[in-house]
Protein backbone atom coordinates (compact mmCIF):
# COMPACT_ATOMS: atom_id res chain seq x y z
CA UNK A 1 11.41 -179.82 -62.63
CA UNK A 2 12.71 -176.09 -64.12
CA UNK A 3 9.70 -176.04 -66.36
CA UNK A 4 6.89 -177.04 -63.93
CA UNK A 5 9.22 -174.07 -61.52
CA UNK A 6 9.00 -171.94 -64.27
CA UNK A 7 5.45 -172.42 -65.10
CA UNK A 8 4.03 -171.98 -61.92
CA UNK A 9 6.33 -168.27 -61.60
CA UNK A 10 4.49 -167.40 -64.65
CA UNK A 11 1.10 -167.93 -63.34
CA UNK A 12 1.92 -166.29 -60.39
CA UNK A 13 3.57 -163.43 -61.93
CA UNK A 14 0.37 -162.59 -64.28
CA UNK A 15 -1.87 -163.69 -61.09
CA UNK A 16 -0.29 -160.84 -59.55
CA UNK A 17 -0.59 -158.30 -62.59
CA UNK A 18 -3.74 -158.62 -62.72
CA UNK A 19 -4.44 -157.79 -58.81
CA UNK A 20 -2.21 -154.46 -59.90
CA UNK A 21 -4.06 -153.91 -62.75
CA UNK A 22 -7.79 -153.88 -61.00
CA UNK A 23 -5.91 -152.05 -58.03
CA UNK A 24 -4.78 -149.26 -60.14
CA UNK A 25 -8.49 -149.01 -61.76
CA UNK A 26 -10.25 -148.84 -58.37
CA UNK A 27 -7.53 -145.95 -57.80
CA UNK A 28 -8.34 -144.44 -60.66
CA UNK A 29 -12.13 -144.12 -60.35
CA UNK A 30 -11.89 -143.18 -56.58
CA UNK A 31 -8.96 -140.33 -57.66
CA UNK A 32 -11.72 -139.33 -60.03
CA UNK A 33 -14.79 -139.34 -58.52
CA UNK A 34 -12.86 -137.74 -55.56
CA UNK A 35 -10.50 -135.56 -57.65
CA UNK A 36 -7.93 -136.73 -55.29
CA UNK A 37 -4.91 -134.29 -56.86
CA UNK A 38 -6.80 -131.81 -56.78
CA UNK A 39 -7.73 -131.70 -53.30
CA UNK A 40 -3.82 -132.54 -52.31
CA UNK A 41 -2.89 -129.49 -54.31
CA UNK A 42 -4.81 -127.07 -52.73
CA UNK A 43 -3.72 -128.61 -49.48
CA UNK A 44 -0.06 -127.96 -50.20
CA UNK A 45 -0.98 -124.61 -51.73
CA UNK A 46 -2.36 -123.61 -48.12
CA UNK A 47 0.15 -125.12 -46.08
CA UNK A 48 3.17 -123.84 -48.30
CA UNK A 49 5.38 -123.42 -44.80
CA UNK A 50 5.32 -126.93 -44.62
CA UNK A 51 6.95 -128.22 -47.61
CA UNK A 52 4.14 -130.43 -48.58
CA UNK A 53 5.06 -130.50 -52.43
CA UNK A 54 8.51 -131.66 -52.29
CA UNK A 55 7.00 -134.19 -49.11
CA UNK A 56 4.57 -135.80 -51.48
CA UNK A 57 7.60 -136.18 -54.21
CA UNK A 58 9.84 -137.83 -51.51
CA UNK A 59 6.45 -140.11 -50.54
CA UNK A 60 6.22 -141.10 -54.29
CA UNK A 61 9.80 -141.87 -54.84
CA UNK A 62 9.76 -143.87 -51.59
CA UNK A 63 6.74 -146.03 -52.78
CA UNK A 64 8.23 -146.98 -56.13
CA UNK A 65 11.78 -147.69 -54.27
CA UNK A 66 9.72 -150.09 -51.79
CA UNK A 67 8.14 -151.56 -54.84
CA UNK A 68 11.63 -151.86 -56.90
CA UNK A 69 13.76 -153.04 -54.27
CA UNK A 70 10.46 -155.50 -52.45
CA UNK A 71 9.77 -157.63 -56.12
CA UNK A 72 14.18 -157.55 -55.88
CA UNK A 73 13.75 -159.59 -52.64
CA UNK A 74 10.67 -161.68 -53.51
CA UNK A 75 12.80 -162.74 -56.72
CA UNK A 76 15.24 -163.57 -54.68
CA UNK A 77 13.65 -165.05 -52.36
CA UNK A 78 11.83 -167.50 -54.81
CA UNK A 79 15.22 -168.26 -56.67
CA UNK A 80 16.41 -169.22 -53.24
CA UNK A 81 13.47 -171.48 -52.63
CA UNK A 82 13.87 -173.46 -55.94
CA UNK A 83 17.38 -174.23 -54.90
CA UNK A 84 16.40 -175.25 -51.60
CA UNK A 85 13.83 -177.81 -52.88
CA UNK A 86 16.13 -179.17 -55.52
CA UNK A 87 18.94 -179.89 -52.44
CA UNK A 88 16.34 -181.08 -50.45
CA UNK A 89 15.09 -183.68 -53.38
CA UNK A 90 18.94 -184.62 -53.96
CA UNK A 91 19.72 -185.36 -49.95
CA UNK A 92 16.22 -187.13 -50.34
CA UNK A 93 17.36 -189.10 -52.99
CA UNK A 94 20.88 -190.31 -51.42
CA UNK A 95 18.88 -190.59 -47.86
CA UNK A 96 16.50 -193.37 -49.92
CA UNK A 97 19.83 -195.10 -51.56
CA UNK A 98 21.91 -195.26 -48.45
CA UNK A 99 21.29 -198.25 -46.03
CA UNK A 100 22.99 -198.76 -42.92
CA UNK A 101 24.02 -201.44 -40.53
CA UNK A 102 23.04 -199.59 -36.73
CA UNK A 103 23.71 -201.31 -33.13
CA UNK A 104 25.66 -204.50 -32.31
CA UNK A 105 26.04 -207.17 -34.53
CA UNK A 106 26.57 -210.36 -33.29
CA UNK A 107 29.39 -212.64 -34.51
CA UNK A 108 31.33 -215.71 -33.29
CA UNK A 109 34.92 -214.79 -32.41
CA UNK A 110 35.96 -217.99 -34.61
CA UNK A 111 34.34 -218.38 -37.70
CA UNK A 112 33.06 -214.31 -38.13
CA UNK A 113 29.32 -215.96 -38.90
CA UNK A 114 27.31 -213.03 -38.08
CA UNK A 115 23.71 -213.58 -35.95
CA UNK A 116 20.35 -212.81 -37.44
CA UNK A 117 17.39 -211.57 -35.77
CA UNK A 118 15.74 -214.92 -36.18
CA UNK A 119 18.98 -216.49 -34.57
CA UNK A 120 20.24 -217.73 -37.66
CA UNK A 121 24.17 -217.86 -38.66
CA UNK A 122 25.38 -216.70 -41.88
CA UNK A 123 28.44 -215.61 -43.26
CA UNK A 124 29.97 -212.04 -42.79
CA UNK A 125 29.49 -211.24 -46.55
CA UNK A 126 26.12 -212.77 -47.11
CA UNK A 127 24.73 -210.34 -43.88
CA UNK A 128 26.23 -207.59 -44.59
CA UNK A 129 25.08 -207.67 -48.10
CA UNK A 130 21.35 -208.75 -47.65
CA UNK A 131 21.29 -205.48 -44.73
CA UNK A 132 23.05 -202.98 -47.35
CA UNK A 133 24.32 -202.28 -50.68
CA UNK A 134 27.84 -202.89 -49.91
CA UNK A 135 29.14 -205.71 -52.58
CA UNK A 136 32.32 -207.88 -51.67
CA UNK A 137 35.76 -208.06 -53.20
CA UNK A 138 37.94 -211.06 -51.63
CA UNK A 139 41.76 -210.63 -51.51
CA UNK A 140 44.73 -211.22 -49.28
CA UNK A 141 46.19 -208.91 -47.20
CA UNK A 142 50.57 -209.53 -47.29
CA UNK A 143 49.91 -211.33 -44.38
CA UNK A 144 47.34 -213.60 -44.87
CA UNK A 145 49.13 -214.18 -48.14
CA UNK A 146 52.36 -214.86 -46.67
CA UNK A 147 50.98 -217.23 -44.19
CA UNK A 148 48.63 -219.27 -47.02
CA UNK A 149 51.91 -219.47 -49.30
CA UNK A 150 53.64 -221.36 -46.36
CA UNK A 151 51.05 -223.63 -45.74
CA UNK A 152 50.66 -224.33 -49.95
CA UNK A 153 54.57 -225.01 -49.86
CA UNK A 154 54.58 -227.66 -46.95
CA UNK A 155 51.38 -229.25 -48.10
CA UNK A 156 53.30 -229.32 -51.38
CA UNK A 157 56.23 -230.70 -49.94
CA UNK A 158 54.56 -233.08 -47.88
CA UNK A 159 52.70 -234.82 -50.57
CA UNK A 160 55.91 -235.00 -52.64
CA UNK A 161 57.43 -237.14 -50.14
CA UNK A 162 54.03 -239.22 -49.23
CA UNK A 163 54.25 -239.90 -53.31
CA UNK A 164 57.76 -241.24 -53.64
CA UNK A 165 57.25 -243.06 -50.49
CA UNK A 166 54.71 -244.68 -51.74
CA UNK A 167 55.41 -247.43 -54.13
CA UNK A 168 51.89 -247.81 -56.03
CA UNK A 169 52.41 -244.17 -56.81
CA UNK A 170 52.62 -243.05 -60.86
CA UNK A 171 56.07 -241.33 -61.74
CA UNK A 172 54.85 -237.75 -62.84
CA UNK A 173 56.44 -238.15 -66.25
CA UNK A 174 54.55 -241.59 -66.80
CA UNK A 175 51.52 -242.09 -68.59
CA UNK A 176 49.23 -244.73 -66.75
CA UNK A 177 48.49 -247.72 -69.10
CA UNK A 178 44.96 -248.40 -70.55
């Protein structure tokens, strides 16, 4: 991307030199052919009351402080637009990698299965992921966890007693005959 940039300033740049350069010649044969100097000099030399010579040395420093300070501001002004268009191409880029979930989703209140346009119901994860990039990570929250280890210890508990209740059950330290 900097080299393409940098290519097309240098083509520009000698573009522009040569426009200069075959401005200055036309110049040069019209200050000739019209002896140009000349005819400013004896202006100023008739006019001396009004300052023309130090005028025409204020006009010529003016015209090369335009010039100076106006290729300043066009520098700048292209350095500005290359870091414009880069931004732009980098917001461009993360625009084209984000996707987003927009308007009302529709889910059951029980089982979170999530409505698709087609009214099909799938889980929460597998709709969000098929409509984004997001990726799932499944955990407890304290909780959750707290409730799930209650249920595990009376389910526990329960079968414990179903087994010793139960006289066709295997005593855990047994080995079952073959």
């Amino acid at each position: 991307m900097d080299r393409e940039w940098l290519n097309v300033f240098r083509v520009t740049i000698m573009v522009e030199l040569v426009i200069i350069f075959v401005f200055m010649i036309v110049v040069y044969i019209l200050a000739a052919h019209y002896d140009i100097m000349e005819l400013i000099i004896n202006y100023s030399k008739q006019h001396e009351k009004w300052q023309m010579d130090e005028l025409i040395t204020v006009s010529v420093f003016s015209v090369f402080a335009l010039a100076f300070f106006s290729t300043r501001r066009w520098q700048d002004t292209l350095v500005s637009e290359r870091k414009l268009k880069q931004s732009n191409e980098t917001l461009q880029k993360a625009l084209d990698d984000i996707q987003t979930l927009h308007g009302i989703i529709p889910i059951c209140a029980y089982c979170k299965k999530v409505r698709d346009d087609r009214n099909s119901w799938h889980q929460l994860e597998v709709y969000v992921s098929e409509h984004s990039d997001a990726k799932f990570s499944h955990g407890a929250c304290p909780h959750c966890y707290a409730e799930q280890m209650e249920i595990l210890k009376n389910t526990t508990k329960t079968a414990h007693l179903t087994n010793s209740d139960n006289s066709t059950a295997i005593p855990p330290n047994s080995q079952p005959e073959s």
